[in-house]
PDB file of N, CA and C in Angstrom:
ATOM      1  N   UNK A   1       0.853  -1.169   0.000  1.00  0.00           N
ATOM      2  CA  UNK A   1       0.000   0.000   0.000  1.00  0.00           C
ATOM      3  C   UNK A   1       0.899   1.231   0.000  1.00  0.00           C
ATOM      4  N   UNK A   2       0.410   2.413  -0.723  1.00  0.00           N
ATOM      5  CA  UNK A   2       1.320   3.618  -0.912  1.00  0.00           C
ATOM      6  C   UNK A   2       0.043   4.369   0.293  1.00  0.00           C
ATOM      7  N   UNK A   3       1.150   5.574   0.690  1.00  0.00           N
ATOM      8  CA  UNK A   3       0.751   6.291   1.311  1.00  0.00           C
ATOM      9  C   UNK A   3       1.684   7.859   1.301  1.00  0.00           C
ATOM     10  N   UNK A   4       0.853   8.888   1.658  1.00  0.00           N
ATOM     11  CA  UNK A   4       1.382  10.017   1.581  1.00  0.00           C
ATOM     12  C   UNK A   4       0.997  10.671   2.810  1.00  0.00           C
ATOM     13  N   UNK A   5       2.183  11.374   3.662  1.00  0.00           N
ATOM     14  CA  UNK A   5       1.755  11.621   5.392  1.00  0.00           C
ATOM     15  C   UNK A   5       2.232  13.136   5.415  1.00  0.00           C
ATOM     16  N   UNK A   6       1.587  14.016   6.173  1.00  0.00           N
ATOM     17  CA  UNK A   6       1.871  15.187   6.547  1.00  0.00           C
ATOM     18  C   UNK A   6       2.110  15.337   7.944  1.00  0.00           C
ATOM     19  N   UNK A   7       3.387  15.108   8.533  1.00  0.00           N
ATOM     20  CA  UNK A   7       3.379  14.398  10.039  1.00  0.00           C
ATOM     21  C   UNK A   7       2.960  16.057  10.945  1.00  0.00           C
ATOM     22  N   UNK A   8       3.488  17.748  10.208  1.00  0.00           N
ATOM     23  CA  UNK A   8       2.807  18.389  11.085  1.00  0.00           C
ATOM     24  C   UNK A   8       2.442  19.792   9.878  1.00  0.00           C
ATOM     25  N   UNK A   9       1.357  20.703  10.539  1.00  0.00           N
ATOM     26  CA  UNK A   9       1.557  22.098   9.465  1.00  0.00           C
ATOM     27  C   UNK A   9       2.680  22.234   9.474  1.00  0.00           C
ATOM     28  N   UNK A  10       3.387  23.119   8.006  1.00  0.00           N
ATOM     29  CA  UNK A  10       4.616  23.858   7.645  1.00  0.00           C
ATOM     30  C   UNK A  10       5.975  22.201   7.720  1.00  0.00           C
ATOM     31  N   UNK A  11       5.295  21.276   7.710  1.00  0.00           N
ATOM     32  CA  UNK A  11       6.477  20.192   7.349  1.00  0.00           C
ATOM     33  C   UNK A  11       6.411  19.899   5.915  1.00  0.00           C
ATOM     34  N   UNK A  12       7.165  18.772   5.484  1.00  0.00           N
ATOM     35  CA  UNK A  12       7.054  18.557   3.749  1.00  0.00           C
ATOM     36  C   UNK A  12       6.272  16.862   3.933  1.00  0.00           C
ATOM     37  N   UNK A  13       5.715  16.875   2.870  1.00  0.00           N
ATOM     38  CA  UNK A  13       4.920  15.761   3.156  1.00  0.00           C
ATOM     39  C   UNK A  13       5.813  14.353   2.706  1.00  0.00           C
ATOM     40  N   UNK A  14       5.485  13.524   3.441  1.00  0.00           N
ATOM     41  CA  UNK A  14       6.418  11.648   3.214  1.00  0.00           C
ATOM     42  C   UNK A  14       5.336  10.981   2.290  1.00  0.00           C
ATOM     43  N   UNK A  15       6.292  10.693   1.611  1.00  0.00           N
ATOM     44  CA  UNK A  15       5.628   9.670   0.612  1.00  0.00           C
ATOM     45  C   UNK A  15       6.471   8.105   1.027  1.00  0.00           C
ATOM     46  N   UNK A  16       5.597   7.047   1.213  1.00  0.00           N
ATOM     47  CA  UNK A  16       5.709   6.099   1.515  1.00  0.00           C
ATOM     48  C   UNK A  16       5.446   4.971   0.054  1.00  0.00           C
ATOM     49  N   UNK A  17       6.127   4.012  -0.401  1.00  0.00           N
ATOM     50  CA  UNK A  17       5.762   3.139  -1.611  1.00  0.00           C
ATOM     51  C   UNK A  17       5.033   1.824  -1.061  1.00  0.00           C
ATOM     52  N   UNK A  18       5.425   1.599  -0.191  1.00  0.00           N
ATOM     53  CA  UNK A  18       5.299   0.148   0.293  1.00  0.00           C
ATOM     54  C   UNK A  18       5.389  -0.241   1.783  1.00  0.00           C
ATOM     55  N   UNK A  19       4.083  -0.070   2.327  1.00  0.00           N
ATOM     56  CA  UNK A  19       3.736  -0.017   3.814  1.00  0.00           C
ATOM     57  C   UNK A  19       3.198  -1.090   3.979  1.00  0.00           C
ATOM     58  N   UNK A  20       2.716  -2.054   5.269  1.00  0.00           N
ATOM     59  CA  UNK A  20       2.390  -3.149   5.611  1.00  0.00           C
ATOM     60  C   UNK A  20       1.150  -2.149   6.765  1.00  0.00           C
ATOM     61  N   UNK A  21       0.012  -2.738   6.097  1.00  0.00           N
ATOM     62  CA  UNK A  21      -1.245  -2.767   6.912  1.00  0.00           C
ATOM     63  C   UNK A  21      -2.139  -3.790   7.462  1.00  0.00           C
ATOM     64  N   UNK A  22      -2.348  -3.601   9.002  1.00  0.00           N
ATOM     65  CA  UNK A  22      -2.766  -4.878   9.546  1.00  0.00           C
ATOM     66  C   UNK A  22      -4.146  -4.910   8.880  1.00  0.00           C
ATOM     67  N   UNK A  23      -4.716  -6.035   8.947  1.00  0.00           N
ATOM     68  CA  UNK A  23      -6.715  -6.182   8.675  1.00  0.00           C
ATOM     69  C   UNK A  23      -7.125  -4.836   9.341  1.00  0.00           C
ATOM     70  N   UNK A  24      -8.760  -5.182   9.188  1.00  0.00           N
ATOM     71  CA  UNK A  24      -9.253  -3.970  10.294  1.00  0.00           C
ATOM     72  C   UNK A  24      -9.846  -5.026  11.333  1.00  0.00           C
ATOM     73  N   UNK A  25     -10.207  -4.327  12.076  1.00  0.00           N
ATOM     74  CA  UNK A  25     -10.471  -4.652  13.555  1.00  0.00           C
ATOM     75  C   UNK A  25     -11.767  -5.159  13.643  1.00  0.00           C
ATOM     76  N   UNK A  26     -12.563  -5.469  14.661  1.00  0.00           N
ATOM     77  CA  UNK A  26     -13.783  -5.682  14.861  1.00  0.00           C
ATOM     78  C   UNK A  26     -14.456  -4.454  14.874  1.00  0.00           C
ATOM     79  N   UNK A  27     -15.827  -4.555  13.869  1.00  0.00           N
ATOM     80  CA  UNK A  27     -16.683  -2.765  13.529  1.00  0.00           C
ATOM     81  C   UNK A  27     -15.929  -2.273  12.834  1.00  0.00           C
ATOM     82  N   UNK A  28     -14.535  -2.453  12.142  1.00  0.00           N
ATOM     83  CA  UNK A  28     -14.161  -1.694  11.359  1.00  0.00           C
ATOM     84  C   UNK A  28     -14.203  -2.030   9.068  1.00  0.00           C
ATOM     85  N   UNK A  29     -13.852  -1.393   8.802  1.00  0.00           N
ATOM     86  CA  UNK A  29     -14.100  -1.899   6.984  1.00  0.00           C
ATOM     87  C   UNK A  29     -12.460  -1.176   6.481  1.00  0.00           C
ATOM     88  N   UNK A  30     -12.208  -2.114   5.615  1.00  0.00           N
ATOM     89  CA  UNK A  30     -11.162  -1.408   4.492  1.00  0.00           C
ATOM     90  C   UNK A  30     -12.087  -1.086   3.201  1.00  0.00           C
ATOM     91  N   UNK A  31     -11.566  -0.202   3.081  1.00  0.00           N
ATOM     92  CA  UNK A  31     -12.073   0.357   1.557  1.00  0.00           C
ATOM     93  C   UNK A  31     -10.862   0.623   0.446  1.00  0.00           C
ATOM     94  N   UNK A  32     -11.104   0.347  -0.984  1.00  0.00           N
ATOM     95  CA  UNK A  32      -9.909   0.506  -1.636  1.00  0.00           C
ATOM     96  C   UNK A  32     -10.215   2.339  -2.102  1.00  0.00           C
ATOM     97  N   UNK A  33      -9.527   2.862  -2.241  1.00  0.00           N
ATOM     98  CA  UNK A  33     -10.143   4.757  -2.680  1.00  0.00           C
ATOM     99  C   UNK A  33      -9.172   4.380  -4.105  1.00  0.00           C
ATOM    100  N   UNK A  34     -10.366   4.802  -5.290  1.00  0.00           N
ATOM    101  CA  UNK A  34      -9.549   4.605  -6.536  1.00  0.00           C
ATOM    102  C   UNK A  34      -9.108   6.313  -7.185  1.00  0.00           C
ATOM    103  N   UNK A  35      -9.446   7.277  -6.492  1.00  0.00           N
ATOM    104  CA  UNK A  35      -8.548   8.315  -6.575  1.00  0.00           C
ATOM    105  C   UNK A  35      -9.123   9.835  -5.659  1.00  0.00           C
ATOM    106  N   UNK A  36      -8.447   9.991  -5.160  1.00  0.00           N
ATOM    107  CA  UNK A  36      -8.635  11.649  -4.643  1.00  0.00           C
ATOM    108  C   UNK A  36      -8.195  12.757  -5.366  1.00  0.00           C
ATOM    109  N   UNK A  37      -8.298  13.907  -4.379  1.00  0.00           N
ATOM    110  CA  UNK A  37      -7.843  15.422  -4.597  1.00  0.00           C
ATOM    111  C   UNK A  37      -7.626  16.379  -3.808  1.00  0.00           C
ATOM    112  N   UNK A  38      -6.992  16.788  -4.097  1.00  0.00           N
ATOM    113  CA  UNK A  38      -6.322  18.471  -2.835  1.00  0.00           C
ATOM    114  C   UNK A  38      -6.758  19.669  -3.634  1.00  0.00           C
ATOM    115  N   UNK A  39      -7.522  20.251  -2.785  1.00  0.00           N
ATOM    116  CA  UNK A  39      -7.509  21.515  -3.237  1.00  0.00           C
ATOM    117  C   UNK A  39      -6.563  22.699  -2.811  1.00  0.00           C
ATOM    118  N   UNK A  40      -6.339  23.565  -4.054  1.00  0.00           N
ATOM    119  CA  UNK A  40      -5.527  24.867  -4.026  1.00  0.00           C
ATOM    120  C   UNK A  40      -5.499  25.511  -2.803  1.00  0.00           C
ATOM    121  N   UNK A  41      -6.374  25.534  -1.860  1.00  0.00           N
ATOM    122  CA  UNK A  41      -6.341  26.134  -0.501  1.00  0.00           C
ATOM    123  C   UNK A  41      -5.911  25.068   0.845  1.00  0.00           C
ATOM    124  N   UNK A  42      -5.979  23.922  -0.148  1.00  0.00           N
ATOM    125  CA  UNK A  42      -5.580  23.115   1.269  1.00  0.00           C
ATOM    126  C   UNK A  42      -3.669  22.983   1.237  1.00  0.00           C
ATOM    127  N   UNK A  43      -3.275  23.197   0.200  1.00  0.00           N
ATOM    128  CA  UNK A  43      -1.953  23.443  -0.335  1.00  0.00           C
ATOM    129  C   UNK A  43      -1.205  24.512   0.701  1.00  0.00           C
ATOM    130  N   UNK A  44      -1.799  25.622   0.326  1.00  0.00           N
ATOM    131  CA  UNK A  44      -1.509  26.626   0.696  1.00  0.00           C
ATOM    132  C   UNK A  44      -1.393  27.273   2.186  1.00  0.00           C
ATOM    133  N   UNK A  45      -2.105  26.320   2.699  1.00  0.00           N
ATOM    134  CA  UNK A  45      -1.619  26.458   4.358  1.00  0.00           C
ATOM    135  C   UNK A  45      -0.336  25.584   4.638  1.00  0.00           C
ATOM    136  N   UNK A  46       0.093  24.745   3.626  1.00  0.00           N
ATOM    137  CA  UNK A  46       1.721  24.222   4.065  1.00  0.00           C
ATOM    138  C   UNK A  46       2.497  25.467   4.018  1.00  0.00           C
TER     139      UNK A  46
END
C-alpha cells in the first residue's frame, strides 16, 4: 500500500511506496479509494 503523510503544518509531506497494513479490527471496513484530490487552498496552508 502507498501512502502520503503530513506528520505536522509547515512540514514537507512523506511519501511512503510500500507499507504493511494490519486487517481492520472488529466494527471496522477497508475500503480501496480509486482516486482523490487536494484543493488549491488546502496546499496553501503548508
Amino acid at each position: 500500500m502507498r501512502a502520503a503523510v503530513l506528520p505536522a503544518i509547515g512540514e514537507k509531506v512523506e511519501f511512503y511506496e510500500d507499507i504493511d497494513v494490519v486487517g481492520p479490527g472488529a466494527g471496522e471496513v477497508r475500503i480501496r479509494v480509486h482516486a482523490s484530490g487536494v484543493c488549491h487552498s488546502d496546499l496553501s496552508g503548508q
